[in-house]
Protein backbone atom coordinates (compact mmCIF):
# COMPACT_ATOMS: atom_id res chain seq x y z
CA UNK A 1 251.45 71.76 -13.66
CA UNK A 2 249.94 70.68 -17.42
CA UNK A 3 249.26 74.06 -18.04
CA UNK A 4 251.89 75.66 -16.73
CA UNK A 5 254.79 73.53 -19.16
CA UNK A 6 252.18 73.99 -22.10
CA UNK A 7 252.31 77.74 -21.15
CA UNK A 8 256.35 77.72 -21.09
CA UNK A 9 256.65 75.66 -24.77
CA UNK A 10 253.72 78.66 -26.26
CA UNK A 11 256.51 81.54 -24.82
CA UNK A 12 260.02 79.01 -26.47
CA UNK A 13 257.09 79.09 -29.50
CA UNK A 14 256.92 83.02 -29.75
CA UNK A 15 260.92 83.39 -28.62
CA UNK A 16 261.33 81.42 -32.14
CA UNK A 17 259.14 83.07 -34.04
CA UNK A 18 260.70 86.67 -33.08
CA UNK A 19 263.99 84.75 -34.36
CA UNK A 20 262.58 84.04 -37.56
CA UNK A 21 260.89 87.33 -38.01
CA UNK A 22 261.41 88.29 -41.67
CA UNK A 23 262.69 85.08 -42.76
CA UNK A 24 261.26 82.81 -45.07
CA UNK A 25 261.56 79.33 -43.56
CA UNK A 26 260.86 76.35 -44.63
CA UNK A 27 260.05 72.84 -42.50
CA UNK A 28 259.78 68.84 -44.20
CA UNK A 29 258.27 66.70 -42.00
CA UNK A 30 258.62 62.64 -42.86
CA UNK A 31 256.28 60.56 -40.67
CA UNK A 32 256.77 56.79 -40.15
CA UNK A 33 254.10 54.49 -38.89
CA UNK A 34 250.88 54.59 -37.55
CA UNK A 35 248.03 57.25 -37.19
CA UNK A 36 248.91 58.04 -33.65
CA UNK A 37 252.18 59.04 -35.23
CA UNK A 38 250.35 60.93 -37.85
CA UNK A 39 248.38 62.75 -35.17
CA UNK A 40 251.62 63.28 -33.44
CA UNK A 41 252.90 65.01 -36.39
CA UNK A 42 250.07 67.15 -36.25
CA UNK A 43 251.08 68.85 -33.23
CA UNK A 44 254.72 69.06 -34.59
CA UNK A 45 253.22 71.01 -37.81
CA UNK A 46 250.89 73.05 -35.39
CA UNK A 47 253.87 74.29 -33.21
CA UNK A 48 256.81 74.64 -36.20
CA UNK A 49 253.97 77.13 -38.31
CA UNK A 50 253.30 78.81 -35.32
CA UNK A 51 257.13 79.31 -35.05
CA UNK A 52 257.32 80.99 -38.35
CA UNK A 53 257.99 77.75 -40.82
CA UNK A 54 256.52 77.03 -43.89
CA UNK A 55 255.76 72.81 -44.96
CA UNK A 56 257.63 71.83 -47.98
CA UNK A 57 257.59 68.95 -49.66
CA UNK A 58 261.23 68.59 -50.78
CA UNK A 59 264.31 67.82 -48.62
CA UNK A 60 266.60 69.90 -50.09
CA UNK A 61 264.73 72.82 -49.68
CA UNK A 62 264.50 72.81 -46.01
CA UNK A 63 265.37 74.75 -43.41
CA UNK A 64 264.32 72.49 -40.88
CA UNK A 65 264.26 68.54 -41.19
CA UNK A 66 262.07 66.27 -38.95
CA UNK A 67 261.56 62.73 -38.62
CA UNK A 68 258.95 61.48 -36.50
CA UNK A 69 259.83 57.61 -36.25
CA UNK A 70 257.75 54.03 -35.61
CA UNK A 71 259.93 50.94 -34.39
CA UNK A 72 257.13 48.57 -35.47
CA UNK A 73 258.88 47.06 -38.25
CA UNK A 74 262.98 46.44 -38.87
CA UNK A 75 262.34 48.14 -42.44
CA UNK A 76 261.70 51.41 -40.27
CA UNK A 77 264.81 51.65 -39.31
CA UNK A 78 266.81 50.62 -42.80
CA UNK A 79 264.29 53.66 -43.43
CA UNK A 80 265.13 56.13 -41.11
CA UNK A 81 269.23 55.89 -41.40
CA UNK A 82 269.06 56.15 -44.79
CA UNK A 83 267.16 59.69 -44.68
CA UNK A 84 269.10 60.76 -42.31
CA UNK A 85 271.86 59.74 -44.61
CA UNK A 86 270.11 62.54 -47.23
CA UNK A 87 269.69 65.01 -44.58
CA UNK A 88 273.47 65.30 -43.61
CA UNK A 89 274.06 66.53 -47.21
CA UNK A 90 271.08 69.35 -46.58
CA UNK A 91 272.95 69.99 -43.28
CA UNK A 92 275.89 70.53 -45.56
CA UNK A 93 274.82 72.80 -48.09
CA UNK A 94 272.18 75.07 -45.87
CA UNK A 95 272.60 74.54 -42.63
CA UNK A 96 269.61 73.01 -42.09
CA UNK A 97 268.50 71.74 -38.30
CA UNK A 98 268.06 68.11 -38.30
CA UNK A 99 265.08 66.61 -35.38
CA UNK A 100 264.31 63.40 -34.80
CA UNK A 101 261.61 62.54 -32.50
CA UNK A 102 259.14 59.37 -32.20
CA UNK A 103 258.83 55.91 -30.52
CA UNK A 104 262.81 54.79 -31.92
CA UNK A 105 264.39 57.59 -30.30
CA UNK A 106 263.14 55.34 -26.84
CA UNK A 107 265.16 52.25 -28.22
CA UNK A 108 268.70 52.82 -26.51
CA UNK A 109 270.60 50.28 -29.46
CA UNK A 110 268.90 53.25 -31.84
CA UNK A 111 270.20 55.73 -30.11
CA UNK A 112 273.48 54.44 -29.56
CA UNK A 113 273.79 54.28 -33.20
CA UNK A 114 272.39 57.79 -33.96
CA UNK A 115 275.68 59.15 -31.77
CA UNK A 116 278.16 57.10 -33.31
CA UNK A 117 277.58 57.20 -36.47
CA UNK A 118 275.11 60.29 -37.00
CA UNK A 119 276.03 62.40 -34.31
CA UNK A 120 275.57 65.32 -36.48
CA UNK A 121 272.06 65.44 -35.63
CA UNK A 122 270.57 68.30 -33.82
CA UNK A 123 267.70 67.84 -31.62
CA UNK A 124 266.58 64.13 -30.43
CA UNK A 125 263.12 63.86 -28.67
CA UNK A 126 260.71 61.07 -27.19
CA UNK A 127 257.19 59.92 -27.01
CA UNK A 128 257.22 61.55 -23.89
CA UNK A 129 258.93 64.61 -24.68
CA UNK A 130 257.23 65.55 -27.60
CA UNK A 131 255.51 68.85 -26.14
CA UNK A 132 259.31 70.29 -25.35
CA UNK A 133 259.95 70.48 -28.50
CA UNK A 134 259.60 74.57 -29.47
CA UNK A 135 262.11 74.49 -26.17
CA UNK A 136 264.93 71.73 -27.36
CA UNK A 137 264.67 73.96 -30.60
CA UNK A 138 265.14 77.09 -28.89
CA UNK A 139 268.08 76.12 -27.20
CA UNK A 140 269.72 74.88 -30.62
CA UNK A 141 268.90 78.12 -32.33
CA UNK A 142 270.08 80.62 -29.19
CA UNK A 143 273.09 78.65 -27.98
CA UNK A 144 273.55 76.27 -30.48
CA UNK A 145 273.51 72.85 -28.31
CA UNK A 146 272.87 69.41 -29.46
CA UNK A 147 269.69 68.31 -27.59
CA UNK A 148 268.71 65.04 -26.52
CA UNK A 149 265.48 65.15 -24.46
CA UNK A 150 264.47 61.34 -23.90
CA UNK A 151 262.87 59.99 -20.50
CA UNK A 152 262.25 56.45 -19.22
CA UNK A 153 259.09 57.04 -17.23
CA UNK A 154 255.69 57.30 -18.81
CA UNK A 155 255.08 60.57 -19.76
CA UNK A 156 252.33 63.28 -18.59
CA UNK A 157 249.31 64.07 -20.46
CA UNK A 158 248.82 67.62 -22.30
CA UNK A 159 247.02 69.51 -23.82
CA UNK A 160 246.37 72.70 -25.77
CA UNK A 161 249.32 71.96 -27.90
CA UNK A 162 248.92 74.10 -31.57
CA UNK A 163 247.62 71.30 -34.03
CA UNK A 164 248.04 71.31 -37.85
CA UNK A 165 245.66 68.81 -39.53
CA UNK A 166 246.62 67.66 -42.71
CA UNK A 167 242.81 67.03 -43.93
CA UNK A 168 239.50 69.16 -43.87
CA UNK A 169 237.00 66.68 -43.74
CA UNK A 170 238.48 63.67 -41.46
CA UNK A 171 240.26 64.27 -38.20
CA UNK A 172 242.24 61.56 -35.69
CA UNK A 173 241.98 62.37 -31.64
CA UNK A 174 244.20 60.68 -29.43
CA UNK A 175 242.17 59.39 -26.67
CA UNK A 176 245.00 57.29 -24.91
CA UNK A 177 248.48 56.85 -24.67
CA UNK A 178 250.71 54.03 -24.14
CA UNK A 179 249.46 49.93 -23.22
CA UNK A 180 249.41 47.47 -20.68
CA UNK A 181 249.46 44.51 -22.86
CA UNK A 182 252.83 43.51 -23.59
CA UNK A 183 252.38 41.41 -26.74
CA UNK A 184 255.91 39.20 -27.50
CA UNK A 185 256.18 40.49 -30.68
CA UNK A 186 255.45 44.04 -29.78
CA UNK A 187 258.20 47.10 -28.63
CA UNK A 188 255.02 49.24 -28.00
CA UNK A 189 254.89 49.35 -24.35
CA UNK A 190 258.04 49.84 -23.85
CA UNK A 191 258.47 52.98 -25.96
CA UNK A 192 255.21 54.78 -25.40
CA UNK A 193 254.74 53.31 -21.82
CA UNK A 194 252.05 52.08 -19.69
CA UNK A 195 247.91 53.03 -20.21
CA UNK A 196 246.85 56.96 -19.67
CA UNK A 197 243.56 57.88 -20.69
CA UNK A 198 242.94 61.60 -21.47
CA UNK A 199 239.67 63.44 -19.64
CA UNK A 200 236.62 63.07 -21.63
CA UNK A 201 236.14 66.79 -21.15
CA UNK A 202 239.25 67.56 -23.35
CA UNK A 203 238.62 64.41 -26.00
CA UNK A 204 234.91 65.75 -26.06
CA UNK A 205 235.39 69.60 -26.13
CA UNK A 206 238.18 68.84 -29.07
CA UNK A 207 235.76 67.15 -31.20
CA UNK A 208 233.34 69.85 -30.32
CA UNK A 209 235.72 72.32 -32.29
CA UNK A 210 236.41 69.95 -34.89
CA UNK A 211 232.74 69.41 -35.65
CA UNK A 212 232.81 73.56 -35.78
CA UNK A 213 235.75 73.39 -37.97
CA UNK A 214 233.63 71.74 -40.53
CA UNK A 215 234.96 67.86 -39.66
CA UNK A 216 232.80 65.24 -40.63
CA UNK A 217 234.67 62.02 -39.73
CA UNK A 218 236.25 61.60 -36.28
CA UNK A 219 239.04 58.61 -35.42
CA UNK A 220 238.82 57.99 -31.65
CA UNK A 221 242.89 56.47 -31.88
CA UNK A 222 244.60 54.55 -28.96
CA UNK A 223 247.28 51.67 -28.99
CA UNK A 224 244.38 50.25 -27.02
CA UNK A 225 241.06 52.54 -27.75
CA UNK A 226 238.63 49.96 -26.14
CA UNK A 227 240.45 49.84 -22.93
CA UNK A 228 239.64 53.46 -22.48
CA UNK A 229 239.35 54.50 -18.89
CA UNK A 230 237.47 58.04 -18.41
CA UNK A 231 237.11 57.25 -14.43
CA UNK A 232 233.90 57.07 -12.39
CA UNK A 233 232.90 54.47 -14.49
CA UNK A 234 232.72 56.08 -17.10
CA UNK A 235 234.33 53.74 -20.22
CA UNK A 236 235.08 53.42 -23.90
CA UNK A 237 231.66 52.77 -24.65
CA UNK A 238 230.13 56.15 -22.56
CA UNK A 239 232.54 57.48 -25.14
CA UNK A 240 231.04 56.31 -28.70
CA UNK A 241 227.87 57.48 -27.10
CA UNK A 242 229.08 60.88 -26.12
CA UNK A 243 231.05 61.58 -29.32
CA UNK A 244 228.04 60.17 -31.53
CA UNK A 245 225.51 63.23 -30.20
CA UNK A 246 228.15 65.65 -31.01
CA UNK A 247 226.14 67.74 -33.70
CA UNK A 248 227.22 67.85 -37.21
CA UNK A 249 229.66 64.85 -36.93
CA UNK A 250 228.71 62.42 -39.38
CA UNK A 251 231.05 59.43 -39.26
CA UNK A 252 232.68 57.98 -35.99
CA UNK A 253 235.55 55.07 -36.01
CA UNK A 254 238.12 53.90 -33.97
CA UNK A 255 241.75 52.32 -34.24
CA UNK A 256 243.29 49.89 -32.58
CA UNK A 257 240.42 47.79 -30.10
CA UNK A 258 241.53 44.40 -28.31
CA UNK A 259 239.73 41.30 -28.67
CA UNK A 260 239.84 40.71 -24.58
CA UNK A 261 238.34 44.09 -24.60
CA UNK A 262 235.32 43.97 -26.52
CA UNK A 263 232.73 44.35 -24.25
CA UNK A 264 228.99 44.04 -24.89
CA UNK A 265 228.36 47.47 -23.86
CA UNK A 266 230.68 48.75 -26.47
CA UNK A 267 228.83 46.42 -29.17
CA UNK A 268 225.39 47.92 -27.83
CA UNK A 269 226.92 51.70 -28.48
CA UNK A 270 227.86 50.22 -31.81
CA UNK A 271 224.00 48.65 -32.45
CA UNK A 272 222.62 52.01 -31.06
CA UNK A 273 224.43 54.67 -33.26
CA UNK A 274 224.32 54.71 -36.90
CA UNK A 275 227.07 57.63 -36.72
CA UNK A 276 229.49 54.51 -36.05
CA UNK A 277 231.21 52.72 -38.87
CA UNK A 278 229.99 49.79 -39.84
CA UNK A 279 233.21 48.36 -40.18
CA UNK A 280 234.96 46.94 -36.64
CA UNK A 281 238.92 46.56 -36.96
CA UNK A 282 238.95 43.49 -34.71
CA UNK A 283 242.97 42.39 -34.54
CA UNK A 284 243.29 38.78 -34.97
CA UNK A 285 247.69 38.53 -35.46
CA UNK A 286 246.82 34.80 -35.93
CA UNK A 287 244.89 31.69 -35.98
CA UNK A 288 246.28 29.57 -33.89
CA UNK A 289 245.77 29.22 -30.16
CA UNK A 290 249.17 28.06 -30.11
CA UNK A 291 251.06 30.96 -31.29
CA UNK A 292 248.00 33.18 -29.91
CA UNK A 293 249.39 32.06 -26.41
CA UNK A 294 252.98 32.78 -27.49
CA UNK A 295 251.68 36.36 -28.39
CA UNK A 296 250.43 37.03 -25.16
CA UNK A 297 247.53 37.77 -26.94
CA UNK A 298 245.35 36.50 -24.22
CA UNK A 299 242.33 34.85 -26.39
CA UNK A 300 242.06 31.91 -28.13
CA UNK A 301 241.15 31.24 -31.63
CA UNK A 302 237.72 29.95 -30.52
CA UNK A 303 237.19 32.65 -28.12
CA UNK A 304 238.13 35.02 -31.51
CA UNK A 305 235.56 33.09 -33.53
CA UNK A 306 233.29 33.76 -30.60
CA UNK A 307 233.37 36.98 -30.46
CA UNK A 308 232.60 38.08 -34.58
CA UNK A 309 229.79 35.96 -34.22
CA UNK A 310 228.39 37.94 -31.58
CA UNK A 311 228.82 41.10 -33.42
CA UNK A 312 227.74 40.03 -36.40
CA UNK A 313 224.43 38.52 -34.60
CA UNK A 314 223.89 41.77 -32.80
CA UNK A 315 224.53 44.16 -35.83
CA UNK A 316 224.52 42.17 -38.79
CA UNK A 317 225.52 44.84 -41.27
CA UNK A 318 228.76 45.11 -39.63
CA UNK A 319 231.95 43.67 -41.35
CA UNK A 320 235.46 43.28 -40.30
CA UNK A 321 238.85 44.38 -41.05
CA UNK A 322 241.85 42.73 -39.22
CA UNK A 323 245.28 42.61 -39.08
CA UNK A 324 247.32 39.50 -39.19
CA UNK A 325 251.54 38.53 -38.60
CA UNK A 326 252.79 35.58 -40.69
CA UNK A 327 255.67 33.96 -39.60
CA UNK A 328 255.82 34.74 -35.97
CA UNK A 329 258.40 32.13 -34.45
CA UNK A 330 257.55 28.35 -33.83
CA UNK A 331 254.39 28.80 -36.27
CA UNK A 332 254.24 25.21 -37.42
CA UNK A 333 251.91 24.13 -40.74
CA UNK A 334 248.93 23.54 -38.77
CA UNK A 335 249.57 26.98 -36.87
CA UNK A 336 249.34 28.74 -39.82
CA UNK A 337 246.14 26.86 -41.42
CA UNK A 338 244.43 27.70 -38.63
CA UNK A 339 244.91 31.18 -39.39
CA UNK A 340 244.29 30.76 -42.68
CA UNK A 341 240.26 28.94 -41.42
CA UNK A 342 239.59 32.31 -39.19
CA UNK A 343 240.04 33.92 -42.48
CA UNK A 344 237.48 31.58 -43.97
CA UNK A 345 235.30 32.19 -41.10
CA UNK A 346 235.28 35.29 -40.69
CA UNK A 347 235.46 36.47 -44.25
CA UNK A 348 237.07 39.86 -43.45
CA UNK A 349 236.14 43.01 -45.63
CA UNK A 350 239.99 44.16 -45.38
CA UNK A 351 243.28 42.18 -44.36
CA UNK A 352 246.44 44.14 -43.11
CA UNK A 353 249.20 41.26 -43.32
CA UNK A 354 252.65 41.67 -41.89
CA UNK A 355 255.65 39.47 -42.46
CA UNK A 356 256.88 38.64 -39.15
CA UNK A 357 260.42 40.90 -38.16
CA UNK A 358 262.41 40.69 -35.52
CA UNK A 359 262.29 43.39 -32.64
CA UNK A 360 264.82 43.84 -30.38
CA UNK A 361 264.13 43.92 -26.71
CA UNK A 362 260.70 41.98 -27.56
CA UNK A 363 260.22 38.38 -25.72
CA UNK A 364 259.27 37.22 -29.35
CA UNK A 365 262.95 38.06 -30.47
CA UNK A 366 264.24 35.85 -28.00
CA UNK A 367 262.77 32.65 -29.13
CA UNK A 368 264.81 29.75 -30.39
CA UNK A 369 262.57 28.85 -33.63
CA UNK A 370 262.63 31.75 -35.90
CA UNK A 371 260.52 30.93 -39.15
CA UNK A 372 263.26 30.97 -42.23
CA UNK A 373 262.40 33.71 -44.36
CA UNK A 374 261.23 31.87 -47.57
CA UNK A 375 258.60 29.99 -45.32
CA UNK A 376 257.88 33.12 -44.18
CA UNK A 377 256.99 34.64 -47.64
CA UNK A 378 255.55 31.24 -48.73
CA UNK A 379 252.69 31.20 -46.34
CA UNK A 380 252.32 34.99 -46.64
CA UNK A 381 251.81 34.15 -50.21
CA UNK A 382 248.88 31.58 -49.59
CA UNK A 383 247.36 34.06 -46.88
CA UNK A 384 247.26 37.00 -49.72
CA UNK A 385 245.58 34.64 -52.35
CA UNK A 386 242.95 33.68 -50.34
CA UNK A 387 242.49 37.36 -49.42
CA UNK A 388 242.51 38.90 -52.64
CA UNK A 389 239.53 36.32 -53.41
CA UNK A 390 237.51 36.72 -50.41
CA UNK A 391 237.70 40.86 -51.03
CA UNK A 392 236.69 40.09 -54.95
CA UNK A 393 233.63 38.04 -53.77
CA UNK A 394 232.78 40.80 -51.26
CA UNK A 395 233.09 43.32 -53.61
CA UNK A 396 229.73 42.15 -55.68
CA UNK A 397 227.16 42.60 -52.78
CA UNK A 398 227.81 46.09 -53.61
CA UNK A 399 227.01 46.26 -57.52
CA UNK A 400 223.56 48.25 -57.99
CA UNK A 401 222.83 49.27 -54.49
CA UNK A 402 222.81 52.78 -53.29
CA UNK A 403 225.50 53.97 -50.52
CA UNK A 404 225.48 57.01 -48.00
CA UNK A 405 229.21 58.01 -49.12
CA UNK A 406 231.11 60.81 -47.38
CA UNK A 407 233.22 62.70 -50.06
CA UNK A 408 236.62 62.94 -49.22
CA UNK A 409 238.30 64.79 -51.93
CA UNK A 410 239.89 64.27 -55.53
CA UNK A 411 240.71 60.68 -56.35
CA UNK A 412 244.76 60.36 -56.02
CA UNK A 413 245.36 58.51 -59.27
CA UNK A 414 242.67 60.69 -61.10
CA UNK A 415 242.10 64.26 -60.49
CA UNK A 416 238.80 64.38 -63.09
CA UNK A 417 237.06 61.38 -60.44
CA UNK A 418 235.89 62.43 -56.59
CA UNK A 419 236.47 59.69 -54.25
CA UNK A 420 234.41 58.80 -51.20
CA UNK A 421 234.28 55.75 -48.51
CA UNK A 422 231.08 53.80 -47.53
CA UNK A 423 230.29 53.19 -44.12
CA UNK A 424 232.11 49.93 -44.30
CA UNK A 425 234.92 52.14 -45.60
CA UNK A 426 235.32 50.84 -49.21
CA UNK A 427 236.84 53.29 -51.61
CA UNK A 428 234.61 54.74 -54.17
CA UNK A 429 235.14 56.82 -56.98
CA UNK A 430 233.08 58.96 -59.15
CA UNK A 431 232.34 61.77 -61.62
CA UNK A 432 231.40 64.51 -59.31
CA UNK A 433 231.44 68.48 -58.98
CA UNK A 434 234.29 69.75 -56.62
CA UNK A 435 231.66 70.94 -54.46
CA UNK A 436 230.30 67.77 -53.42
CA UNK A 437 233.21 67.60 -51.42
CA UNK A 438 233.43 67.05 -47.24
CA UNK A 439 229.39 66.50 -48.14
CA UNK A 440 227.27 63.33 -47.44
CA UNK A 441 225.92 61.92 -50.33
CA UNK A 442 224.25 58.38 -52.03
CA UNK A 443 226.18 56.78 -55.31
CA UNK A 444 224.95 53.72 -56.73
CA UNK A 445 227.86 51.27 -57.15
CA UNK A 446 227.94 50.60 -60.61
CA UNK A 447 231.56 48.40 -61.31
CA UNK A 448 234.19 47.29 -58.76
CA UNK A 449 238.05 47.19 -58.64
CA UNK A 450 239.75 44.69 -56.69
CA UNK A 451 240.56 47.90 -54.00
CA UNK A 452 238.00 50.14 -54.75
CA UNK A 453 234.38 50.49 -56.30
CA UNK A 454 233.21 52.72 -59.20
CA UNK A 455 230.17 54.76 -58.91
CA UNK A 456 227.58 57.53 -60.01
CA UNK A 457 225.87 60.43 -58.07
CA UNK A 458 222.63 59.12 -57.20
């Protein structure tokens, strides 16, 4: 059945190209969100230059417009109407097709909107609809319909979808879909659905080709990546194993693990395999038990404590990275000072910190005592301080040693400088030949910016 739709979209794929024979078509792509939207956009890219369209970087000189959406955050959505707003004028001028696809398109006040007040859209997809898309287009293109292709249930699994990576030298693979968790503050589940794990064969036969492709750095990427579920036992941590003798891979990480699923036989594949990072992204969202319990986050902040220690006893050259929500409703003082001593504690290497914002359809949006908005930014504030000065202090154990550095590319800011991540995935940057590039190699750290370090070719 998989293969059989995947075979139908590659013939809608080749219909559209035989449309577009001769033309010179152009597609802009804006992605919102997270890397499993990124790596969703891949697939979009894969199947629209397949079809015949070239990637621009400009709006207003597209032929096709897409927008691949995240509902994490109420700015997303400010986001998203607003170029929408600049596409209708594209629409206008060129006729350019307007597609919107992504986790908002499963949010029916969204969508609601979208048909009152934007109806001039062309093609709306889902999560779980994603792989129809050379087939929604084909039916705008031949007949000219409006297409709205959104389903409820959780969607199948499927692949051999065309990919188009945007890097040569680091590569995401989804390894999961969807979560069981149902966080208050989160609209995850209910947009991307419940748990389903891909077959290891696929996730390990993709990274196979990757590895051929020249890849150095894989991202094992799941709303849930530890809770990985290959069946016949066979778990997350079989996985880092598998994925770590793959030949010519260099670097292996992983985005986003669960606390409650950190299991000791993922830290021993950790221990055992210098391919893996050496920094763990270990979510923390906050301090408090309190609020912890109001997440639904299903640990407490001792049981959090608990569990870095561990690591850190076990592998002691690991650090951490976390991310952390200020704000959330009924956060009291004490809440939030709490939060602020797991920082202390734990003396992350990296801090992603979110205001707090209202989701609807989230338990968390329900609750009586929202946080006023300057106490909100107050405490962020405090949180960011202390940050800052914890990643300044961490930043001099790593003048005058030597670091194993993959080399990414030119630096963004400065095209003369290369720039590279350690294996605790601090930014370096250096004077360097361009073909050093996608190549391991040891700098010794010679200066240090608050959000990068400065070194030489060793």
């Amino acid at each position: 059945m998989e293969n059989y739709e995947i075979e139908k979209q590659k013939e809608y794929i080749k219909k559209i190209k035989k449309i577009n024979e001769g033309k010179t078509l152009f597609y802009y792509i804006l992605t919102m969100g997270c890397q499993l939207n990124e790596n969703d956009s891949e697939k979009l890219c894969g199947m629209l230059e397949e079809m015949g369209y070239k990637k621009c970087e400009n709006m207003q000189n597209a032929d096709l417009i897409l927008f691949n959406t995240c509902c994490i955050r109420e700015n997303a959505e400010d986001k998203l109407f607003g170029k929408v707003g600049e596409a209708k004028k594209v629409k206008e001028e060129n006729g350019a097709i307007i597609a919107i696809g992504g986790c908002m398109m499963q949010e029916k006040h969204i969508l609601e909107k979208l048909n009152k007040s934007y109806s001039f859209y062309d093609v709306i997809f889902g999560t779980h609809t994603l792989h129809k898309f050379p087939e929604d287009l084909y039916k705008v293109l031949e007949k000219k319909n409006k297409i709205q292709d959104i389903i409820d249930i959780d969607g199948e699994i499927y692949e051999g979808l065309p990919i188009k990576r945007n890097d040569k030298t680091k590569a995401s693979v989804t390894i999961m879909y969807g979560c069981n968790n149902y966080c208050s503050y989160c609209i995850v589940p209910y947009v991307r659905g419940r748990e389903r794990s891909r077959k290891k064969e696929d996730i390990l036969n993709e990274i196979k080709t990757l590895a051929e492709e020249g890849y150095k750095e894989i991202t094992l990427l799941g709303q849930n990546v530890n809770s990985y579920d290959g069946g016949e036992n066979y778990k997350f941590a079989n996985l880092l194993e598998d994925v770590c003798k793959i030949k010519k891979i260099e670097i292996v990480k992983f985005l986003s693990p669960h606390p409650k699923d950190f299991t000791d036989d993922v830290i021993e594949a950790i221990k055992n395999n210098k391919k893996i990072s050496r920094i763990i992204h270990l979510p923390l969202q906050s301090g408090s038990t309190n609020v912890l319990k109001k997440m639904n986050r299903k640990y407490t902040k001792e049981q959090y404590l608990e569990l870095a220690k561990k690591i850190k006893e076990k592998i002691p050259e690991v650090v951490f990275s976390t991310d952390i929500i200020v704000g959330f409703p009924e956060e009291e003082e004490k809440d939030f000072e709490d939060t602020l001593d797991v920082v202390k504690k734990v003396n992350f290497e990296q801090v992603y910190m979110f205001i707090y914002s209202r989701r609807v359809g989230t338990l968390a949006d329900k609750m009586e005592k929202q946080i006023p908005e300057e106490i909100k930014h107050e405490r962020f504030n405090r949180l960011k301080e202390l940050v800052e000065k914890q990643i300044e202090q961490n930043n001099q154990k790593y003048i005058g040693t030597i670091q194993e550095v993959l080399v990414e590319g030119k630096s963004k800011n400065n095209d003369q400088m290369l720039t590279a991540r350690t294996n605790t995935n601090k930014v370096v940057i250096f004077e360097g030949k361009e073909e050093l590039i996608n190549k391991m190699i040891k700098v010794k750290i010679i200066e240090d910016g608050l959000w990068y370090l400065k070194g030489e070719v060793s």
